[in-house]
PDB file of N, CA and C in Angstrom:
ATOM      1  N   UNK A   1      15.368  62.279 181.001  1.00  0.00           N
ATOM      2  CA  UNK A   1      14.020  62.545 181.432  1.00  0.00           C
ATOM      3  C   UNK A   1      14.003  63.310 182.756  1.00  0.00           C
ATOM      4  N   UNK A   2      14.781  63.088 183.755  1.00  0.00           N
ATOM      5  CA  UNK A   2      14.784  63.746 185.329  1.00  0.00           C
ATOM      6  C   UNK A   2      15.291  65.144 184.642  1.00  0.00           C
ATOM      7  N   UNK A   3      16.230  65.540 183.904  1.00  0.00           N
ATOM      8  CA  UNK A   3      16.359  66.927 183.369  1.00  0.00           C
ATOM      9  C   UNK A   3      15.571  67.683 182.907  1.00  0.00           C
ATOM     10  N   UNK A   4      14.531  66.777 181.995  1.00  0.00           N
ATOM     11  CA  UNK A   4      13.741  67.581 181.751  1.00  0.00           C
ATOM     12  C   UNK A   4      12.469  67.933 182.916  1.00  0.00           C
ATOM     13  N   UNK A   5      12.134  66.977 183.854  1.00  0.00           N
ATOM     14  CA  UNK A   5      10.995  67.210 184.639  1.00  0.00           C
ATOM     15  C   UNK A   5      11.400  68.243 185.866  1.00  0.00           C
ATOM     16  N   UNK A   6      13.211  68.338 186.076  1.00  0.00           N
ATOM     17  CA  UNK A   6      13.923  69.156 186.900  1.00  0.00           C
ATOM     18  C   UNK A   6      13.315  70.818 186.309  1.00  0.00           C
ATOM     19  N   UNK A   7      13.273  70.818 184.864  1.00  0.00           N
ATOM     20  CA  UNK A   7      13.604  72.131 183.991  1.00  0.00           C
ATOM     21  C   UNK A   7      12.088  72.631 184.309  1.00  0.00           C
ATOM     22  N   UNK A   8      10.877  71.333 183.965  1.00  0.00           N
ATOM     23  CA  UNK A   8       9.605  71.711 184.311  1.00  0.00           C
ATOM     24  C   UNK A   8       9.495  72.662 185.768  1.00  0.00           C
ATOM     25  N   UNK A   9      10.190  71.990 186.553  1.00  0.00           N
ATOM     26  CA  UNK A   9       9.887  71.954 188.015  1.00  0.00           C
ATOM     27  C   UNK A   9       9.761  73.643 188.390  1.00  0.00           C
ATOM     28  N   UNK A  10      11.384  74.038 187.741  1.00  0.00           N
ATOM     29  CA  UNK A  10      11.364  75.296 188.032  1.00  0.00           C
ATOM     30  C   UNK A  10      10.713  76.244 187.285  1.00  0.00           C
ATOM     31  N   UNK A  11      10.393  75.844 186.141  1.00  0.00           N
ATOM     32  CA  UNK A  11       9.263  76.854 185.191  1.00  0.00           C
ATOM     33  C   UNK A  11       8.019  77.378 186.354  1.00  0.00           C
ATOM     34  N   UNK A  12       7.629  75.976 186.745  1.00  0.00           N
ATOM     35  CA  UNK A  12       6.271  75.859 187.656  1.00  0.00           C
ATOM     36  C   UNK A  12       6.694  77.112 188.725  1.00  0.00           C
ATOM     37  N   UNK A  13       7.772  76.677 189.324  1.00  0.00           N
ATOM     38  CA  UNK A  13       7.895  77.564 190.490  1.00  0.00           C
ATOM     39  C   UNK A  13       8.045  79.394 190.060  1.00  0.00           C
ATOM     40  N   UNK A  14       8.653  78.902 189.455  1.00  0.00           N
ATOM     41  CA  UNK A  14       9.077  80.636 189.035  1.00  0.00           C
ATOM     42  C   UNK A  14       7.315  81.312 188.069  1.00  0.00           C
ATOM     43  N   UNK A  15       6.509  80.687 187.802  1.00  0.00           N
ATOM     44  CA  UNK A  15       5.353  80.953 187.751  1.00  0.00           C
ATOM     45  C   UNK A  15       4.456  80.909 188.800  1.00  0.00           C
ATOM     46  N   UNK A  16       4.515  80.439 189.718  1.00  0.00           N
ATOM     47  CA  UNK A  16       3.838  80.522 191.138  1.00  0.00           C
ATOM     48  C   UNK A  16       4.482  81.872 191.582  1.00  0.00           C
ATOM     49  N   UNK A  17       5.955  82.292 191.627  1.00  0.00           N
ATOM     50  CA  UNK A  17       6.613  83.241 191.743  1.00  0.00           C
ATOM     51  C   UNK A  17       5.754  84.500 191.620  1.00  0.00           C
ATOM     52  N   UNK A  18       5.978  84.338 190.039  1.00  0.00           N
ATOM     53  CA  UNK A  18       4.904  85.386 189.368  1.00  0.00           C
ATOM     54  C   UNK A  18       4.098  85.644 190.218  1.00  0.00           C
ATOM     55  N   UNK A  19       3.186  84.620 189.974  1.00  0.00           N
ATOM     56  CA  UNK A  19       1.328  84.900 190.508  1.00  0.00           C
ATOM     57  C   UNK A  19       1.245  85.133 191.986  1.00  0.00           C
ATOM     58  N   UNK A  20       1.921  85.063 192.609  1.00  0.00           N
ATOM     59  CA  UNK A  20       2.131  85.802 194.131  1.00  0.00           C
ATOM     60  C   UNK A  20       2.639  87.221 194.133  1.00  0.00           C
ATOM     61  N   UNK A  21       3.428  87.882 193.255  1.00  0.00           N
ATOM     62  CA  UNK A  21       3.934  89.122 193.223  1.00  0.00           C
ATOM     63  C   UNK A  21       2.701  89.574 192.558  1.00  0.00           C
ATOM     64  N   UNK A  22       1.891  89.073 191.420  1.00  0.00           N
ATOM     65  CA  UNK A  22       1.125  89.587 190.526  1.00  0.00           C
ATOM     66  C   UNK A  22      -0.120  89.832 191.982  1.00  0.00           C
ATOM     67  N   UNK A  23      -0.073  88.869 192.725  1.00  0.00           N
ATOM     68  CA  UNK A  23      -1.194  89.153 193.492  1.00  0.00           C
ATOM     69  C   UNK A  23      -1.214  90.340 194.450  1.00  0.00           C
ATOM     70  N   UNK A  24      -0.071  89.934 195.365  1.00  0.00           N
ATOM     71  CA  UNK A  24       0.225  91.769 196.106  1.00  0.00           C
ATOM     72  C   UNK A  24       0.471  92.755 195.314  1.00  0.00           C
ATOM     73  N   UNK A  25       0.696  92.552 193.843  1.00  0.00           N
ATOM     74  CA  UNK A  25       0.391  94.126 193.521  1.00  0.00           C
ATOM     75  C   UNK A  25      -0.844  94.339 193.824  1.00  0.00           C
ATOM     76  N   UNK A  26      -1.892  93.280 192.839  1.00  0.00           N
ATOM     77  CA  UNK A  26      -3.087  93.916 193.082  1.00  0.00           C
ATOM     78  C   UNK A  26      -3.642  94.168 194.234  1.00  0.00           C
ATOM     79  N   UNK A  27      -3.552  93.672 195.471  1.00  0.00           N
ATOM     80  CA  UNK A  27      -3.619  94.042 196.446  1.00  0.00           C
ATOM     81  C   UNK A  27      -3.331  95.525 197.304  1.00  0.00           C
ATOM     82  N   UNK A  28      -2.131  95.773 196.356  1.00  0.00           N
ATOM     83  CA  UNK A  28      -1.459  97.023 196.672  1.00  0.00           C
ATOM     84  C   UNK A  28      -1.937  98.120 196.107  1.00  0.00           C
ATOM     85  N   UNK A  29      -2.808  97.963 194.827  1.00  0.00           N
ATOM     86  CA  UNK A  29      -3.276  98.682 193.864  1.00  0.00           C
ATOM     87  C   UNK A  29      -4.610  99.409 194.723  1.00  0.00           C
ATOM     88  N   UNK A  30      -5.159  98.114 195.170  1.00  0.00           N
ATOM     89  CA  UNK A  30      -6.656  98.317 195.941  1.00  0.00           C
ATOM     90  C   UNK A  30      -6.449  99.150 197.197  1.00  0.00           C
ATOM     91  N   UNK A  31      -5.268  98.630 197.912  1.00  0.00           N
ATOM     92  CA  UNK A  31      -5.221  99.615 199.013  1.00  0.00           C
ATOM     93  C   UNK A  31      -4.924 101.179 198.657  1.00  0.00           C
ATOM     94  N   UNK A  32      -3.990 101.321 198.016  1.00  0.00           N
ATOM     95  CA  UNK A  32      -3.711 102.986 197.158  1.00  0.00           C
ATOM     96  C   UNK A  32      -5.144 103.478 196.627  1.00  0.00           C
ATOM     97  N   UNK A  33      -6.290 102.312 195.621  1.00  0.00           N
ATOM     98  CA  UNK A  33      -7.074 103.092 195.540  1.00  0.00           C
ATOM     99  C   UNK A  33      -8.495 103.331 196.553  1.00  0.00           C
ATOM    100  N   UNK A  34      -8.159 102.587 197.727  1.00  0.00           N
ATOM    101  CA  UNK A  34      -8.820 103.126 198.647  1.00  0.00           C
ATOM    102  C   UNK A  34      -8.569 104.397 199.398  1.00  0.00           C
ATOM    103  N   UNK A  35      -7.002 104.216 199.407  1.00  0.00           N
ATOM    104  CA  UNK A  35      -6.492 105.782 200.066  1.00  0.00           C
ATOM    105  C   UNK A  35      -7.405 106.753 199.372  1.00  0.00           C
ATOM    106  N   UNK A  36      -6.986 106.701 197.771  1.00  0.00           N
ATOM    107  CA  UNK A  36      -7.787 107.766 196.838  1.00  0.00           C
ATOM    108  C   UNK A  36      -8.676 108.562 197.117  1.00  0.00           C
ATOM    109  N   UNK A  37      -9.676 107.293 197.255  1.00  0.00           N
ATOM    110  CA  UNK A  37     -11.383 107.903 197.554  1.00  0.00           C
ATOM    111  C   UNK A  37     -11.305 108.324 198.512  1.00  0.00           C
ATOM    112  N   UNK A  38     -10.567 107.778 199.702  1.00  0.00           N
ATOM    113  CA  UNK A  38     -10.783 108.555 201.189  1.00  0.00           C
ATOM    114  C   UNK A  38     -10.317 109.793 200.745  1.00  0.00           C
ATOM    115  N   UNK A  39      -9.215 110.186 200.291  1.00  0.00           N
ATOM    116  CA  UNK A  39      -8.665 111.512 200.454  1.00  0.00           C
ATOM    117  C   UNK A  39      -9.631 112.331 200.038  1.00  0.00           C
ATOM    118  N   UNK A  40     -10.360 112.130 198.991  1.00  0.00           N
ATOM    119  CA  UNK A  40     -10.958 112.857 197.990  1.00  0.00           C
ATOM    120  C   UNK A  40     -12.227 113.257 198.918  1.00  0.00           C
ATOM    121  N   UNK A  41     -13.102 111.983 199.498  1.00  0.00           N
ATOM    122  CA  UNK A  41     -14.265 112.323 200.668  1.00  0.00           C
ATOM    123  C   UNK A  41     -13.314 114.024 201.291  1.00  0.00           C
ATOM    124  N   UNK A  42     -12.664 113.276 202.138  1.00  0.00           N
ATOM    125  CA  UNK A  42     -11.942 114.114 202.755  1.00  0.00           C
ATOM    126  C   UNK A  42     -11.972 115.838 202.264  1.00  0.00           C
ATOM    127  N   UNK A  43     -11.373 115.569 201.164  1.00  0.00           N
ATOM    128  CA  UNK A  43     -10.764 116.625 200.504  1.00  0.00           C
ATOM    129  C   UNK A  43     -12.310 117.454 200.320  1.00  0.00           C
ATOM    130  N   UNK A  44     -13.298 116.553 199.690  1.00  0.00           N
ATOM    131  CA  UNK A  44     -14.500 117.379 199.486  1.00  0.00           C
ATOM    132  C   UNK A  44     -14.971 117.873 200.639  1.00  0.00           C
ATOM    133  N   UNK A  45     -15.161 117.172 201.754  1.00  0.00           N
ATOM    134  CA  UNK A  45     -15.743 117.515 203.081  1.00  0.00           C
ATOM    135  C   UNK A  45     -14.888 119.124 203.512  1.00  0.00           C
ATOM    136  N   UNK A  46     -13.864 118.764 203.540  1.00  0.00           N
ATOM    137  CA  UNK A  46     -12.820 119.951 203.717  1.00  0.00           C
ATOM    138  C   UNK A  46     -13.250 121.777 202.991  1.00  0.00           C
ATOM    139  N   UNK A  47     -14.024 121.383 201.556  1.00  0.00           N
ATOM    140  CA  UNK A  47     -13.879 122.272 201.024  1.00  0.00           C
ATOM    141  C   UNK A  47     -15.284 123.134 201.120  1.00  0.00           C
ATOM    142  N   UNK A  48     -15.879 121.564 201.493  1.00  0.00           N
ATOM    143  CA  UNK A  48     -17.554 122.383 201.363  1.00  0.00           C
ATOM    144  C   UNK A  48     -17.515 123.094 203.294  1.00  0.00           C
ATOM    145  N   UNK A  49     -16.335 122.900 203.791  1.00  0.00           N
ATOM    146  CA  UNK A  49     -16.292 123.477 205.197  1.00  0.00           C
ATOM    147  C   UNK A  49     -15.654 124.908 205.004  1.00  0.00           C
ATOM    148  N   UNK A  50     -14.935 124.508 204.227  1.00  0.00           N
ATOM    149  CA  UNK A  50     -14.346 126.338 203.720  1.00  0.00           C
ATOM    150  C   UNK A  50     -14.964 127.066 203.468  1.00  0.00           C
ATOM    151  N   UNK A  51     -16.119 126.492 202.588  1.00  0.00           N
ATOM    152  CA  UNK A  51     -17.259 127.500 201.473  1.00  0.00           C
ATOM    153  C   UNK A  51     -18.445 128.050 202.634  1.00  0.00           C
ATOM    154  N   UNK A  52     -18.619 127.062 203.572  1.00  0.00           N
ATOM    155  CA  UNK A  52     -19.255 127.548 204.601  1.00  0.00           C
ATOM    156  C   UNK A  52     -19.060 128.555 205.692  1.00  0.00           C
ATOM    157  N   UNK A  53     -17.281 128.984 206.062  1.00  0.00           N
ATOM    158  CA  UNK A  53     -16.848 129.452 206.683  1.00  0.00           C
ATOM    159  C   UNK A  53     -16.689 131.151 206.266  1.00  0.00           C
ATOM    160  N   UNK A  54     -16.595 130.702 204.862  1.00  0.00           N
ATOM    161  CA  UNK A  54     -16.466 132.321 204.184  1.00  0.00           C
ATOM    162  C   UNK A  54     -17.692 133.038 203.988  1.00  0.00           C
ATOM    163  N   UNK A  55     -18.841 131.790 203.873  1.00  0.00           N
ATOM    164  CA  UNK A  55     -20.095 132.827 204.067  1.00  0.00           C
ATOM    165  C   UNK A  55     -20.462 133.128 204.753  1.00  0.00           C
ATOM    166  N   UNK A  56     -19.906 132.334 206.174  1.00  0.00           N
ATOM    167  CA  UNK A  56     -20.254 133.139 207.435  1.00  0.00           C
ATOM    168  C   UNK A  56     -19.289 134.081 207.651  1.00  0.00           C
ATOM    169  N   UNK A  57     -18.240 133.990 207.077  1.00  0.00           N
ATOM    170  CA  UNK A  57     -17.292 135.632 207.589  1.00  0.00           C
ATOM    171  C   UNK A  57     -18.143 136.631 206.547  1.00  0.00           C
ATOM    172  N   UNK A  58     -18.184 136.264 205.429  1.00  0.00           N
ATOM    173  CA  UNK A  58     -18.746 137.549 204.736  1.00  0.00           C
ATOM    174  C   UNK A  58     -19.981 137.957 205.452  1.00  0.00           C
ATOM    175  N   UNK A  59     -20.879 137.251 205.849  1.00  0.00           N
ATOM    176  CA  UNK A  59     -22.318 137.748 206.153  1.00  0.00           C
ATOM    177  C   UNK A  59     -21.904 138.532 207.552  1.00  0.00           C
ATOM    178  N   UNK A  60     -20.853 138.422 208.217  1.00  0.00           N
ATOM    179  CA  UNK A  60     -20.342 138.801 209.499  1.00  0.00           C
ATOM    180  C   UNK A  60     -19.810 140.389 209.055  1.00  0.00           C
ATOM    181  N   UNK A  61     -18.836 140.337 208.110  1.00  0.00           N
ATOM    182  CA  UNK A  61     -18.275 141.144 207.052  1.00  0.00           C
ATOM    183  C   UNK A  61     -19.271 142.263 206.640  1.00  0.00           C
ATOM    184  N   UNK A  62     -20.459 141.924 205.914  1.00  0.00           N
ATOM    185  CA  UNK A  62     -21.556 142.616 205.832  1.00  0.00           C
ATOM    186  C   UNK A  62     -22.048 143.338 206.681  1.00  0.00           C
ATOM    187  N   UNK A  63     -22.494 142.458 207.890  1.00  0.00           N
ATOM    188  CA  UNK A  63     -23.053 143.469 209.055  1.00  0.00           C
ATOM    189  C   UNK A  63     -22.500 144.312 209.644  1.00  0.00           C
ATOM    190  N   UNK A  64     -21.091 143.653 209.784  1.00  0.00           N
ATOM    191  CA  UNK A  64     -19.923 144.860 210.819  1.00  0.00           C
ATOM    192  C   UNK A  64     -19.583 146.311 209.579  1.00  0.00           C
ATOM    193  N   UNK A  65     -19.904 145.909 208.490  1.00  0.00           N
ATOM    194  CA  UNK A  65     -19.273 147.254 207.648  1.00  0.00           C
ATOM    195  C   UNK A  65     -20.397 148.205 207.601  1.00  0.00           C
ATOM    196  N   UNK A  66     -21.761 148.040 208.164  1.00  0.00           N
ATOM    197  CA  UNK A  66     -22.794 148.717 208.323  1.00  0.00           C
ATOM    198  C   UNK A  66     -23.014 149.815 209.510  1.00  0.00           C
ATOM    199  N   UNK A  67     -22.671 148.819 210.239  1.00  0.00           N
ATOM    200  CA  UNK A  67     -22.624 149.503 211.904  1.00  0.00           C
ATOM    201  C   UNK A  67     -20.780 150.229 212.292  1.00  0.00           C
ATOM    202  N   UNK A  68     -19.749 150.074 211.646  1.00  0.00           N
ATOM    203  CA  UNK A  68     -18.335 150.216 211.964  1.00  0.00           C
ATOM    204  C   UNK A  68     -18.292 152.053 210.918  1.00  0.00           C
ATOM    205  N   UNK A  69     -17.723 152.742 212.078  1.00  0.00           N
ATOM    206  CA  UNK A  69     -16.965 153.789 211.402  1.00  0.00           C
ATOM    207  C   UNK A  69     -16.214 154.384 211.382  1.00  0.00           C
ATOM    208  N   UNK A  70     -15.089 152.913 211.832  1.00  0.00           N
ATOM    209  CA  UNK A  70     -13.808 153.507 212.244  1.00  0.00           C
ATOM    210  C   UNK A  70     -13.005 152.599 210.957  1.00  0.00           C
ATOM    211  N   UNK A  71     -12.079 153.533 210.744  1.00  0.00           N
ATOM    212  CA  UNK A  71     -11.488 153.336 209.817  1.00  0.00           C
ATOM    213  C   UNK A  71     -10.050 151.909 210.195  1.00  0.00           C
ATOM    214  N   UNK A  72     -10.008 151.983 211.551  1.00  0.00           N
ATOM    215  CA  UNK A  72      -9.382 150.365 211.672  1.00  0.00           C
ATOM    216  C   UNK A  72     -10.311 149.452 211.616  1.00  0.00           C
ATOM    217  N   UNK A  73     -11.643 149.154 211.801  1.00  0.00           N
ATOM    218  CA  UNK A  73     -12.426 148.502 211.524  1.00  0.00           C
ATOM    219  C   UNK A  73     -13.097 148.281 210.357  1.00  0.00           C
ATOM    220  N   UNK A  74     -12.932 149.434 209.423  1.00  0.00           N
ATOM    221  CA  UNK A  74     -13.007 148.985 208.223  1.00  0.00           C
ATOM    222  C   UNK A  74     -11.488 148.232 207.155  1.00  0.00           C
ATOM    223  N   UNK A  75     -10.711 148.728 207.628  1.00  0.00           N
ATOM    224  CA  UNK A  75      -9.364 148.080 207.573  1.00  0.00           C
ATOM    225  C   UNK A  75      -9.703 146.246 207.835  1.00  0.00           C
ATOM    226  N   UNK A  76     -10.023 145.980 208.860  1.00  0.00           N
ATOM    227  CA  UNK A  76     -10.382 144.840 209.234  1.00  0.00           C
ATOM    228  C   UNK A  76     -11.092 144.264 207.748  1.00  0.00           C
ATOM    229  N   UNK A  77     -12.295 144.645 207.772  1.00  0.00           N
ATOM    230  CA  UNK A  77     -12.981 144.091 206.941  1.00  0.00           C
ATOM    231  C   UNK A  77     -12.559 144.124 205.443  1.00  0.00           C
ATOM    232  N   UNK A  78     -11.658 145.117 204.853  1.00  0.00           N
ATOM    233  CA  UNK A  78     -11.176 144.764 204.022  1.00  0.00           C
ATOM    234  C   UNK A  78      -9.617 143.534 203.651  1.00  0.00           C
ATOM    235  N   UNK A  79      -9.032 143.668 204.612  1.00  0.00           N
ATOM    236  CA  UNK A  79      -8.410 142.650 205.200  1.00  0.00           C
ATOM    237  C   UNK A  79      -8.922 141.004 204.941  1.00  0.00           C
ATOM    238  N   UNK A  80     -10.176 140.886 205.852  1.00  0.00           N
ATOM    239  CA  UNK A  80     -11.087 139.428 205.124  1.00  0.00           C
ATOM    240  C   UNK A  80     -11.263 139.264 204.062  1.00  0.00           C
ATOM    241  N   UNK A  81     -11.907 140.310 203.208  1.00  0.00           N
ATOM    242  CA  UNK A  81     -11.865 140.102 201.523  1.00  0.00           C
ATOM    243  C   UNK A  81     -10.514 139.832 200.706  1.00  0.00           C
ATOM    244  N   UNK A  82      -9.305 140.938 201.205  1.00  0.00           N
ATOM    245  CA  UNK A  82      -8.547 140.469 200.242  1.00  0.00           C
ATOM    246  C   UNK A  82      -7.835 138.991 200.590  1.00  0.00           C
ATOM    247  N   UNK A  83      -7.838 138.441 201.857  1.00  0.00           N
ATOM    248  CA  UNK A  83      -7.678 137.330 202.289  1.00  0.00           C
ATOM    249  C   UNK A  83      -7.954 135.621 201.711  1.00  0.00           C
ATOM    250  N   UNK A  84      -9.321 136.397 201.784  1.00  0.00           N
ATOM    251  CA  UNK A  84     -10.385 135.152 201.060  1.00  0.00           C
ATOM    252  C   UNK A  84     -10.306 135.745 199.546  1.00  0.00           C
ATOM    253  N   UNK A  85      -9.872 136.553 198.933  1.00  0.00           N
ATOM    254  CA  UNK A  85      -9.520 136.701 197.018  1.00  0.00           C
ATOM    255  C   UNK A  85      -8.266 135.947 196.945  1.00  0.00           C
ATOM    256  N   UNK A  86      -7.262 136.036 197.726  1.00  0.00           N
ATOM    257  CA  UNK A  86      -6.124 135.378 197.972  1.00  0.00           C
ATOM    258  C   UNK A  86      -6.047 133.545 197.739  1.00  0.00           C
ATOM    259  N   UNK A  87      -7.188 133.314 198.471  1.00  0.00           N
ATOM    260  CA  UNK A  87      -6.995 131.791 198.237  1.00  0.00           C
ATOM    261  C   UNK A  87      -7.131 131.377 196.944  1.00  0.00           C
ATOM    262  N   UNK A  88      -8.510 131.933 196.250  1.00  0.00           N
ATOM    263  CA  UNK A  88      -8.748 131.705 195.189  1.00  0.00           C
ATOM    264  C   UNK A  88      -7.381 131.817 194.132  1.00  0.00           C
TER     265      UNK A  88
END
């Protein structure tokens, strides 16, 4: 009988085992998918700052190719375009 309640004993433990590893995963799961979403905020914030930046170079782009008639200054401005086609 003590053999067998010995054999119980460690079943128990090595299932507590378990359910503590089972728990910091999930724990671990939640923190990774918090990273996620942050990055992604991030990542969006990031992009809608790009999209903003190029319409202010282009609208900049626009005006200077109106008033510019020098051919390094139009150099310039083609320069920004193929720049910003580049990322894409």
């Amino acid at each position: 009988m003590a053999a067998m309640e010995h054999g119980t004993g460690n079943v128990w433990r090595v299932g507590c085992d378990i359910e503590r590893e089972l728990n910091a995963a999930n724990v671990e799961i939640d923190e990774k998918r918090k990273d996620i979403v942050y990055l992604a905020t991030e990542k969006a914030k990031l992009e809608e700052r790009i999209e903003r930046l190029e319409e202010a170079g282009d609208e900049m782009a626009n005006a200077y190719e109106e008033i510019c008639h020098d051919s390094y200054d139009k150099k310039k401005i083609a320069n920004w375009r193929k720049a910003k086609e580049a990322k894409l």
